[in-house]
PDB file of N, CA and C in Angstrom:
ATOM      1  N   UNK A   1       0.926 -18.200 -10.553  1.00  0.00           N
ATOM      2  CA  UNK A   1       1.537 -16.914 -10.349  1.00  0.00           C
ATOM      3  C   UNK A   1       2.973 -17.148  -9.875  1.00  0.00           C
ATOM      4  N   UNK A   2       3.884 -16.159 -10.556  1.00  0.00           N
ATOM      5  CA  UNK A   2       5.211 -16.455 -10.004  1.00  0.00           C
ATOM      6  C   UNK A   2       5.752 -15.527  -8.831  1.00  0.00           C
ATOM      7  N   UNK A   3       6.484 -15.364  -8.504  1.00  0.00           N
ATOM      8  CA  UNK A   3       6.612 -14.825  -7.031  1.00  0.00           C
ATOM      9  C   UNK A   3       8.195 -14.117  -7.288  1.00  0.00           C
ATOM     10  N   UNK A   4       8.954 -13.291  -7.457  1.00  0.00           N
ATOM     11  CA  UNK A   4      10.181 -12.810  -7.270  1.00  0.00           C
ATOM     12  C   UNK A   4      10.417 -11.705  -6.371  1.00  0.00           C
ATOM     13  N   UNK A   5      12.098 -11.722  -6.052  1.00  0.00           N
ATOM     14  CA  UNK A   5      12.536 -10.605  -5.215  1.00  0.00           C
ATOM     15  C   UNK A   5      13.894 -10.010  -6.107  1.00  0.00           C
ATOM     16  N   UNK A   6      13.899  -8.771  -6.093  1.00  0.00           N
ATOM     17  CA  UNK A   6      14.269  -7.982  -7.295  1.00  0.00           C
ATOM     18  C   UNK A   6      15.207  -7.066  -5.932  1.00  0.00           C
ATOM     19  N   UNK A   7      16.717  -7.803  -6.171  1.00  0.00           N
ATOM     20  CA  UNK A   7      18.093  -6.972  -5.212  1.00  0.00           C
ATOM     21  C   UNK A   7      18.422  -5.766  -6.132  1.00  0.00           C
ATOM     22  N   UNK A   8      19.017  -4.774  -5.145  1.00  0.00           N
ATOM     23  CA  UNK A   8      19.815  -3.639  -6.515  1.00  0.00           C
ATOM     24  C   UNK A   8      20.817  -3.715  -4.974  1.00  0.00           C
ATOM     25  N   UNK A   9      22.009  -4.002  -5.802  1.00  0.00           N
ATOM     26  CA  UNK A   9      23.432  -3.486  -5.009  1.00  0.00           C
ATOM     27  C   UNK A   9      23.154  -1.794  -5.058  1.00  0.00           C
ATOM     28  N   UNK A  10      23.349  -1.707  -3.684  1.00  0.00           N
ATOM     29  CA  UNK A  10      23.384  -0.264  -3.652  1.00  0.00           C
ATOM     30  C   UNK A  10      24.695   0.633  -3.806  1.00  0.00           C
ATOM     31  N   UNK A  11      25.753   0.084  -4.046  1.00  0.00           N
ATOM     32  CA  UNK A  11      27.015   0.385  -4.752  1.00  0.00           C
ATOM     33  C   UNK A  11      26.608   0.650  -6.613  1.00  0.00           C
ATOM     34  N   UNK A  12      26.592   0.087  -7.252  1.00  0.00           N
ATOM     35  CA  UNK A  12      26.486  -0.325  -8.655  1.00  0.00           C
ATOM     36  C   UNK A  12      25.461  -0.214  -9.297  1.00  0.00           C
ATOM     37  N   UNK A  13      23.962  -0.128  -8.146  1.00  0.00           N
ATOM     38  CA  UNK A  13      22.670   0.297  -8.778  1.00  0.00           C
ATOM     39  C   UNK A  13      22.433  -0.819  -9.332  1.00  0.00           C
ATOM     40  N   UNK A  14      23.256  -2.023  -9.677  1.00  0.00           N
ATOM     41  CA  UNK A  14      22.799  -3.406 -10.431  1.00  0.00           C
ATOM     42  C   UNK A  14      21.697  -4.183  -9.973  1.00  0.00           C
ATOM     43  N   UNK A  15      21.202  -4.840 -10.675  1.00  0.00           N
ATOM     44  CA  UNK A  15      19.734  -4.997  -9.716  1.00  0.00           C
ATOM     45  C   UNK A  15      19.847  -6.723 -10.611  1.00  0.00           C
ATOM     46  N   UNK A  16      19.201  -7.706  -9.622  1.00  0.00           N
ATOM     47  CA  UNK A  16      19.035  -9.085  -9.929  1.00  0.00           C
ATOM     48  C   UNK A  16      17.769  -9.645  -9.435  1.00  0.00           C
ATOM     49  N   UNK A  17      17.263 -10.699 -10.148  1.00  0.00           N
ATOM     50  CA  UNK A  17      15.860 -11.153  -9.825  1.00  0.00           C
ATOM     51  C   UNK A  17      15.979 -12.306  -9.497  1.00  0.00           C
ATOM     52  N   UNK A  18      15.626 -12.858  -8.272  1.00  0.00           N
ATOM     53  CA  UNK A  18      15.677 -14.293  -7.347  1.00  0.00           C
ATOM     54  C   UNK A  18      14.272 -14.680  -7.634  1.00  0.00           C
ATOM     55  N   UNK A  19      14.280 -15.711  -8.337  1.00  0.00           N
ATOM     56  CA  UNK A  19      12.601 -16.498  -7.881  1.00  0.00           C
ATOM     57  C   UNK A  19      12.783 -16.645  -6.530  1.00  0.00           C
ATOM     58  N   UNK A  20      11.075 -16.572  -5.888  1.00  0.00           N
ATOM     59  CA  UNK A  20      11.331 -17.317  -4.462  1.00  0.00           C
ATOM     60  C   UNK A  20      11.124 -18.793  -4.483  1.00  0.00           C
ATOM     61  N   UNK A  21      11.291 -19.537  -3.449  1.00  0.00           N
ATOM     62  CA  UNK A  21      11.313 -20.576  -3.248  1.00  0.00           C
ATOM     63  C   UNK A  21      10.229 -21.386  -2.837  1.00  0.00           C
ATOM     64  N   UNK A  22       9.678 -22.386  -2.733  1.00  0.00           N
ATOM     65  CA  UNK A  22       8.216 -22.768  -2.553  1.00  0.00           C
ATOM     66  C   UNK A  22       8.111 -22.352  -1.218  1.00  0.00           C
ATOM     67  N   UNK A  23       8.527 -22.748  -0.305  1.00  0.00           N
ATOM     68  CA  UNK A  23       8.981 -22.219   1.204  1.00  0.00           C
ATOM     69  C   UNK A  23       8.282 -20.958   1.399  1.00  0.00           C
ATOM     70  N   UNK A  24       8.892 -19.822   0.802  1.00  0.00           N
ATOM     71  CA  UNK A  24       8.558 -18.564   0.465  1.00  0.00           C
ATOM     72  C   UNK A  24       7.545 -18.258   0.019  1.00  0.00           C
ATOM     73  N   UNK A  25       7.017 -18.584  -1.035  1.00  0.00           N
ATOM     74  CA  UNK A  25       5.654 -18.249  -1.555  1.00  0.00           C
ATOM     75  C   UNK A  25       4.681 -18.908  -0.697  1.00  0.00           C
ATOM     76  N   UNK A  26       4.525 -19.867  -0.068  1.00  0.00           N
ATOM     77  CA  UNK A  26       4.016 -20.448   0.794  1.00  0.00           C
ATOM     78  C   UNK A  26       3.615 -19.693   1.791  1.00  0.00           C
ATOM     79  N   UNK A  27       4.438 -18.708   2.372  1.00  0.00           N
ATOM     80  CA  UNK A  27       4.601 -18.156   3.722  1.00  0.00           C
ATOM     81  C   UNK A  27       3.921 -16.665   3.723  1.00  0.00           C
ATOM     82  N   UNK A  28       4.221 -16.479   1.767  1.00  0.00           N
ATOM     83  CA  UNK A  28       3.455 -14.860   1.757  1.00  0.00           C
ATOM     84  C   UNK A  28       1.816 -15.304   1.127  1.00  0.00           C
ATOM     85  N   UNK A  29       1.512 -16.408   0.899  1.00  0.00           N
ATOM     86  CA  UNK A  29       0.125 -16.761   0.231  1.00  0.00           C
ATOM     87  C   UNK A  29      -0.677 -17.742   1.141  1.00  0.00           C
ATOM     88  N   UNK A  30      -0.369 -17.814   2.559  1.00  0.00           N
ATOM     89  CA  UNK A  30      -0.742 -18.650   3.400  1.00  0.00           C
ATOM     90  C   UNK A  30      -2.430 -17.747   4.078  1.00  0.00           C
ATOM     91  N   UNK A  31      -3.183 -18.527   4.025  1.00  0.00           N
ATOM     92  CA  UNK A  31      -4.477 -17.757   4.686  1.00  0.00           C
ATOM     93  C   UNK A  31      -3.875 -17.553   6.365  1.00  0.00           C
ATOM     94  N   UNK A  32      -4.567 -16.146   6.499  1.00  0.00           N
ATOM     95  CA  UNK A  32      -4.081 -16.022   7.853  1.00  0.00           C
ATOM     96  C   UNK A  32      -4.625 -17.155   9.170  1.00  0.00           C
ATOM     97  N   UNK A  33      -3.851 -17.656  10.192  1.00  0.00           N
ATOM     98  CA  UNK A  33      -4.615 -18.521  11.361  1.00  0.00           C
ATOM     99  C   UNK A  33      -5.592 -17.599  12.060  1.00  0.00           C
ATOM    100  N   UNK A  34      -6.054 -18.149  12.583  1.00  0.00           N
ATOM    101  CA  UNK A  34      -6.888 -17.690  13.795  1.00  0.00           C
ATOM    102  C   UNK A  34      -6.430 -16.355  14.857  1.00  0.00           C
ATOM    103  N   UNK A  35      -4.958 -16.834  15.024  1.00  0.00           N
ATOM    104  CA  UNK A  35      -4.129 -16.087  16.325  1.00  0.00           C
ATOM    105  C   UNK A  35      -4.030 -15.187  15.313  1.00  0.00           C
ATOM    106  N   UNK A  36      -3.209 -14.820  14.646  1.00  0.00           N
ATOM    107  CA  UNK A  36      -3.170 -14.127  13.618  1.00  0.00           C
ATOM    108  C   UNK A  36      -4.328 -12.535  13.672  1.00  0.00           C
ATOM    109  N   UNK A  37      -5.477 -12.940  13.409  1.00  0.00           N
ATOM    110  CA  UNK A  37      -6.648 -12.654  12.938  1.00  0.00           C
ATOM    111  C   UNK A  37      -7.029 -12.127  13.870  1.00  0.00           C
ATOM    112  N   UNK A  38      -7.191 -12.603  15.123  1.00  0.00           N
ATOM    113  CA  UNK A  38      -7.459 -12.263  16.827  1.00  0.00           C
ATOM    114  C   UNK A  38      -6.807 -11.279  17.519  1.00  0.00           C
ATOM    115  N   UNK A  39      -5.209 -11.489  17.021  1.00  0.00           N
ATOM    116  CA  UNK A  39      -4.088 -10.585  17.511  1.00  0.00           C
ATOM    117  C   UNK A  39      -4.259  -9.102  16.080  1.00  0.00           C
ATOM    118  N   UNK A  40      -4.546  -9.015  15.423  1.00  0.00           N
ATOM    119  CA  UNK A  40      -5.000  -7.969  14.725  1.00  0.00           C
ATOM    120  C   UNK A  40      -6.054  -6.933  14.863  1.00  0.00           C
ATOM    121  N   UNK A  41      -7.321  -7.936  15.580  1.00  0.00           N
ATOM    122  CA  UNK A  41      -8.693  -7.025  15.911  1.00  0.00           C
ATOM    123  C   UNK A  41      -7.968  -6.283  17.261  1.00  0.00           C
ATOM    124  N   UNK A  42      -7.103  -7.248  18.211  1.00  0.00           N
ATOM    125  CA  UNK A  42      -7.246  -6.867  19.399  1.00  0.00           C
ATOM    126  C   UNK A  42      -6.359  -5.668  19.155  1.00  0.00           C
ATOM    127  N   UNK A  43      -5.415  -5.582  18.560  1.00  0.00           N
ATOM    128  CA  UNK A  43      -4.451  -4.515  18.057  1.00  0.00           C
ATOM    129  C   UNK A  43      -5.440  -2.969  17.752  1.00  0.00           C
ATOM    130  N   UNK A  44      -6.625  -3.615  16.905  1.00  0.00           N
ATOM    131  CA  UNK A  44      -7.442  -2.216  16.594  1.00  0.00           C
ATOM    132  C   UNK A  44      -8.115  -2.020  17.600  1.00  0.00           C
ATOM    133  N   UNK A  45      -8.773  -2.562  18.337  1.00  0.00           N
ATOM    134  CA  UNK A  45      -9.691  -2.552  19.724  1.00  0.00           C
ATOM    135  C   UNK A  45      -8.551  -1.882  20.663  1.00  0.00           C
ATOM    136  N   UNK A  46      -7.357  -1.997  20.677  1.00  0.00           N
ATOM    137  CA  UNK A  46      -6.583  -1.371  21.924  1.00  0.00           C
ATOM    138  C   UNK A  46      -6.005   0.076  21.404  1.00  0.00           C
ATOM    139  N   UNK A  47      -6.172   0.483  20.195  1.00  0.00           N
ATOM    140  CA  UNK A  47      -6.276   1.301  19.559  1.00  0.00           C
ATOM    141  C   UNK A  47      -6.792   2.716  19.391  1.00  0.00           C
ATOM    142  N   UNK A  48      -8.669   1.661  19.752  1.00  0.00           N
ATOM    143  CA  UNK A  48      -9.424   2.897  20.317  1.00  0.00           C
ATOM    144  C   UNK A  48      -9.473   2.937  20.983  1.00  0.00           C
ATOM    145  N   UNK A  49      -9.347   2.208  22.355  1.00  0.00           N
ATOM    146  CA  UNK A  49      -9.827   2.621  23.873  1.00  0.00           C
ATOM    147  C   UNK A  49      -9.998   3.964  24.059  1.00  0.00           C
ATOM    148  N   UNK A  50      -9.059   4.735  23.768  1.00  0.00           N
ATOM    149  CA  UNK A  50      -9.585   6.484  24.103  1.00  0.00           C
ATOM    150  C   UNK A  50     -10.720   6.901  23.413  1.00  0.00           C
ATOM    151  N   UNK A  51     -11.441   6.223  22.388  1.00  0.00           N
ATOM    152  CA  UNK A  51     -12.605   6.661  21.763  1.00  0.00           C
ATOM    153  C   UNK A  51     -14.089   6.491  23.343  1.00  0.00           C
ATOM    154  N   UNK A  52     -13.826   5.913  24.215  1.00  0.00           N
ATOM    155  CA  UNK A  52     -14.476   5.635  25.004  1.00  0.00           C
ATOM    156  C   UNK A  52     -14.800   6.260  26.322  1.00  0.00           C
ATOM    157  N   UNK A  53     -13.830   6.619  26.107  1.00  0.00           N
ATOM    158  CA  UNK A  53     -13.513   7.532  27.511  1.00  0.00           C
ATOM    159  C   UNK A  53     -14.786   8.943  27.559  1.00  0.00           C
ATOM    160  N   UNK A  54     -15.288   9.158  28.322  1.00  0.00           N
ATOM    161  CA  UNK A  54     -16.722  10.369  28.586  1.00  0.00           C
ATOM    162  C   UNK A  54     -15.831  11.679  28.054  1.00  0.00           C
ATOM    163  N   UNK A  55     -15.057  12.038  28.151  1.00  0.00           N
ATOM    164  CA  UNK A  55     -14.541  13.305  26.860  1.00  0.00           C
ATOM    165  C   UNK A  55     -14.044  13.389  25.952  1.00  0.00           C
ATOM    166  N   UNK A  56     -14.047  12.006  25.334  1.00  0.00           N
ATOM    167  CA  UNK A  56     -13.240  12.185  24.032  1.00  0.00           C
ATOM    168  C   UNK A  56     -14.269  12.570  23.109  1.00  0.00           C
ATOM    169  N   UNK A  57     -13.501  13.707  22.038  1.00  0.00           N
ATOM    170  CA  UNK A  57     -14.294  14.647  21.330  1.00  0.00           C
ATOM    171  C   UNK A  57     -14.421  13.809  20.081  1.00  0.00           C
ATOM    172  N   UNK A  58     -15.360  12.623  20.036  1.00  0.00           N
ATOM    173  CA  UNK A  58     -15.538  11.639  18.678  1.00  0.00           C
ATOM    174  C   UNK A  58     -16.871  11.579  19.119  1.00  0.00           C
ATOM    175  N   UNK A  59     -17.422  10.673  18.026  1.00  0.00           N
ATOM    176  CA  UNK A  59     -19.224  10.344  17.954  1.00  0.00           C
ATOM    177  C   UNK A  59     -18.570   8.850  18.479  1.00  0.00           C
ATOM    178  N   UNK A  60     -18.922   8.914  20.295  1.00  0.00           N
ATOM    179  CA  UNK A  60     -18.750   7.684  20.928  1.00  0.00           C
ATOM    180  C   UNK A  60     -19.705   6.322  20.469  1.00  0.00           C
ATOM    181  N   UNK A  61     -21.193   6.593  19.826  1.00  0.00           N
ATOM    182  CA  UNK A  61     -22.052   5.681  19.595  1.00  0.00           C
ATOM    183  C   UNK A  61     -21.204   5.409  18.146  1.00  0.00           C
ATOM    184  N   UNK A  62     -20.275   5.863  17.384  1.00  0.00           N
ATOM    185  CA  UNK A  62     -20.219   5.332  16.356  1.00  0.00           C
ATOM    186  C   UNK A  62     -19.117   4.484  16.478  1.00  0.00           C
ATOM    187  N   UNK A  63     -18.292   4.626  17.312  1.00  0.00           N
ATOM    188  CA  UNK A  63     -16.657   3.965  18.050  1.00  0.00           C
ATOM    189  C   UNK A  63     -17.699   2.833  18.509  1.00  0.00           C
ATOM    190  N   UNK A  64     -18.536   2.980  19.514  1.00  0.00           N
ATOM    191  CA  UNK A  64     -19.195   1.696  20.338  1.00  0.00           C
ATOM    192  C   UNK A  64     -19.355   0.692  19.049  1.00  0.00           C
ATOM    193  N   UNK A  65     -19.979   1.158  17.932  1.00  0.00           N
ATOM    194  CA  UNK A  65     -20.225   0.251  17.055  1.00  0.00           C
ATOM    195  C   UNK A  65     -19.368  -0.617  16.417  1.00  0.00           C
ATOM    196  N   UNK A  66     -17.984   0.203  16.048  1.00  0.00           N
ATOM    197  CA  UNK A  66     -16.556  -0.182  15.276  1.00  0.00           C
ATOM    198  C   UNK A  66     -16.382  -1.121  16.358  1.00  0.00           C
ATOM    199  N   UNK A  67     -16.701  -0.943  17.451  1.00  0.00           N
ATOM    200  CA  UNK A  67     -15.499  -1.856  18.835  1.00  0.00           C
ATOM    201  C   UNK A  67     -16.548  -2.952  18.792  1.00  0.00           C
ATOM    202  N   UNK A  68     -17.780  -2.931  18.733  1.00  0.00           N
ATOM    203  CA  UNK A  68     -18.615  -4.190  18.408  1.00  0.00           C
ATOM    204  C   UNK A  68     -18.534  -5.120  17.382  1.00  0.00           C
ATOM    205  N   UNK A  69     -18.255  -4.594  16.410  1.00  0.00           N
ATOM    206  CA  UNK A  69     -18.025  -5.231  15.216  1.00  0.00           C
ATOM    207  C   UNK A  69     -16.765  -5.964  14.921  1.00  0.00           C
ATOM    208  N   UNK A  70     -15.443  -5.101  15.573  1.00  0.00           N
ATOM    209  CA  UNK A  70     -14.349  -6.049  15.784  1.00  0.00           C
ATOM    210  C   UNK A  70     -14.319  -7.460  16.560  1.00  0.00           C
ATOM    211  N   UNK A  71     -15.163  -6.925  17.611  1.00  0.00           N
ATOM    212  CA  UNK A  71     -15.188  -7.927  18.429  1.00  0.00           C
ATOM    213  C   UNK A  71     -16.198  -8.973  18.151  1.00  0.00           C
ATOM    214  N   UNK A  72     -17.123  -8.703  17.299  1.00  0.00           N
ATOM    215  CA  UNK A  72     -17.664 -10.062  16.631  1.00  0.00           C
ATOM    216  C   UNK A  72     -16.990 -10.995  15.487  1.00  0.00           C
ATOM    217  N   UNK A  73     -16.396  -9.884  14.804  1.00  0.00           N
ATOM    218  CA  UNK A  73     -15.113 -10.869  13.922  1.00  0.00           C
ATOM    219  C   UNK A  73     -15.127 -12.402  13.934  1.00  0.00           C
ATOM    220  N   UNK A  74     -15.080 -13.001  14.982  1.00  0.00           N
ATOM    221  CA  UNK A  74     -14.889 -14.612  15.598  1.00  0.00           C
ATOM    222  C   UNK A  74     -15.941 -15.003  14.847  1.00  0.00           C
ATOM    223  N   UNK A  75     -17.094 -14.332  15.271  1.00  0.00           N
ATOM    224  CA  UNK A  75     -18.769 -14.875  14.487  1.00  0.00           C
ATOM    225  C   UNK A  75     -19.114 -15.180  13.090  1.00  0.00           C
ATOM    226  N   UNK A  76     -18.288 -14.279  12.455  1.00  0.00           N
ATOM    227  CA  UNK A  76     -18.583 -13.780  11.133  1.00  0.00           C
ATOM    228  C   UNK A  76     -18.356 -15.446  10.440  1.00  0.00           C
ATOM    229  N   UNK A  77     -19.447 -15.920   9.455  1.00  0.00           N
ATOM    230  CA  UNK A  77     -19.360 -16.944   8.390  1.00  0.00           C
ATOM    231  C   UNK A  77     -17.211 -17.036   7.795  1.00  0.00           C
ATOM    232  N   UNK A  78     -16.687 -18.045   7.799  1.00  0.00           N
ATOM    233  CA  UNK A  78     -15.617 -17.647   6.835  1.00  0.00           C
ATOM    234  C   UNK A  78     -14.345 -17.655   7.643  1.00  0.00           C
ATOM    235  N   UNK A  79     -14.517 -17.129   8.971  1.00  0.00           N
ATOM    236  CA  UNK A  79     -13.547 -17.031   9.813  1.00  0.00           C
ATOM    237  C   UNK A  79     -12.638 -18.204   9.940  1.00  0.00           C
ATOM    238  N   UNK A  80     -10.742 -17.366   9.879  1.00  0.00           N
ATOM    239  CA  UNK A  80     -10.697 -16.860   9.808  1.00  0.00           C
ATOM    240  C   UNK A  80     -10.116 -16.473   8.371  1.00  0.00           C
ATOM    241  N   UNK A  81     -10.454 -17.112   7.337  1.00  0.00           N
ATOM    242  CA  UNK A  81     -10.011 -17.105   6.206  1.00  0.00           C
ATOM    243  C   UNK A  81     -11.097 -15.879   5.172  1.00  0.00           C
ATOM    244  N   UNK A  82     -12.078 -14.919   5.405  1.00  0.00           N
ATOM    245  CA  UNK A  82     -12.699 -14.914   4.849  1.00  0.00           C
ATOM    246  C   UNK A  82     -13.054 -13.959   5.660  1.00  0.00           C
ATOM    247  N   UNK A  83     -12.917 -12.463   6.047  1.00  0.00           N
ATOM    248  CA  UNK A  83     -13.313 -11.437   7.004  1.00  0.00           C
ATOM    249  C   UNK A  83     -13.588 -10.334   6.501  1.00  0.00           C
ATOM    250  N   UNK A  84     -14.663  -9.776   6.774  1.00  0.00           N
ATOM    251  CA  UNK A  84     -15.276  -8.198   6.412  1.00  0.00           C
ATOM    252  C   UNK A  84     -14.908  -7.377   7.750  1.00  0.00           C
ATOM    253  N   UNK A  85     -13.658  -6.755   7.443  1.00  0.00           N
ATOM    254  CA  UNK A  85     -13.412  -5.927   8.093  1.00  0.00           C
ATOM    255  C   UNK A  85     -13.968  -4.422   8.253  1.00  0.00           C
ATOM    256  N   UNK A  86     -14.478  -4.127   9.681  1.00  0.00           N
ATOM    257  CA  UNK A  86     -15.505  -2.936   9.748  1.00  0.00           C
ATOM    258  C   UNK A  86     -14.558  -1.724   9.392  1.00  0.00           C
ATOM    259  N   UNK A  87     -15.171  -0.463   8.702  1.00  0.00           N
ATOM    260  CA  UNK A  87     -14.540   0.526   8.641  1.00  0.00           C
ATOM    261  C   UNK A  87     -14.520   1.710   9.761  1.00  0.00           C
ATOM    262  N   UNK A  88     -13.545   2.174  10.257  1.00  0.00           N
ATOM    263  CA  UNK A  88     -13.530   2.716  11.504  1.00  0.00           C
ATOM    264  C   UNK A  88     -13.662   4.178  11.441  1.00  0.00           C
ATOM    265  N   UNK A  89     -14.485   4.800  12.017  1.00  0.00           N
ATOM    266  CA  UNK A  89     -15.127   6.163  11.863  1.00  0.00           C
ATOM    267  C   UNK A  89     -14.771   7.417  11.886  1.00  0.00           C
ATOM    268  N   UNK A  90     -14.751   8.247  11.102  1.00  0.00           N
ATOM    269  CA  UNK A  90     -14.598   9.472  10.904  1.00  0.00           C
ATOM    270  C   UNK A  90     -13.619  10.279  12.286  1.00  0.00           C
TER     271      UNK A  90
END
């Protein structure tokens, strides 16, 4: 697969196509690390915290579940190259 970045001078509307560089393609086709992967769940987990709270007007047993499931992530076969990310609820 080839990889390009497609400039348009925004004066002239002219537009040019750069292959990227191995460097580059490298960096956008790299499996994600670990930290990566960790710093993403925790991003959605800090996300919901208000799903938790005794009045928030959501189906709390179904949040409890999403926040379980993120947080098993680590467990999952594949990790962290290889993740079934839970879908987060209504």
């Amino acid at each position: 697969m080839e990889y390009f970045e497609v400039i348009t001078n925004a004066a002239t509307g002219e537009q040019t196509i750069r292959p990227y560089t191995s460097e580059e393609i490298a960096a956008v086709t790299a499996p994600p690390t670990t930290e990566e992967v960790r710093a993403n769940r925790n991003k959605l987990l800090a996300a919901s915290d208000w799903t938790q709270v005794a009045d928030a007007p959501v189906d709390q047993a179904a949040w409890a579940a999403y926040r379980q499931a993120l947080r098993d992530i680590p467990q999952q076969e594949g990790f962290p190259y290889s993740i079934t990310w839970p879908v987060k609820p209504e």
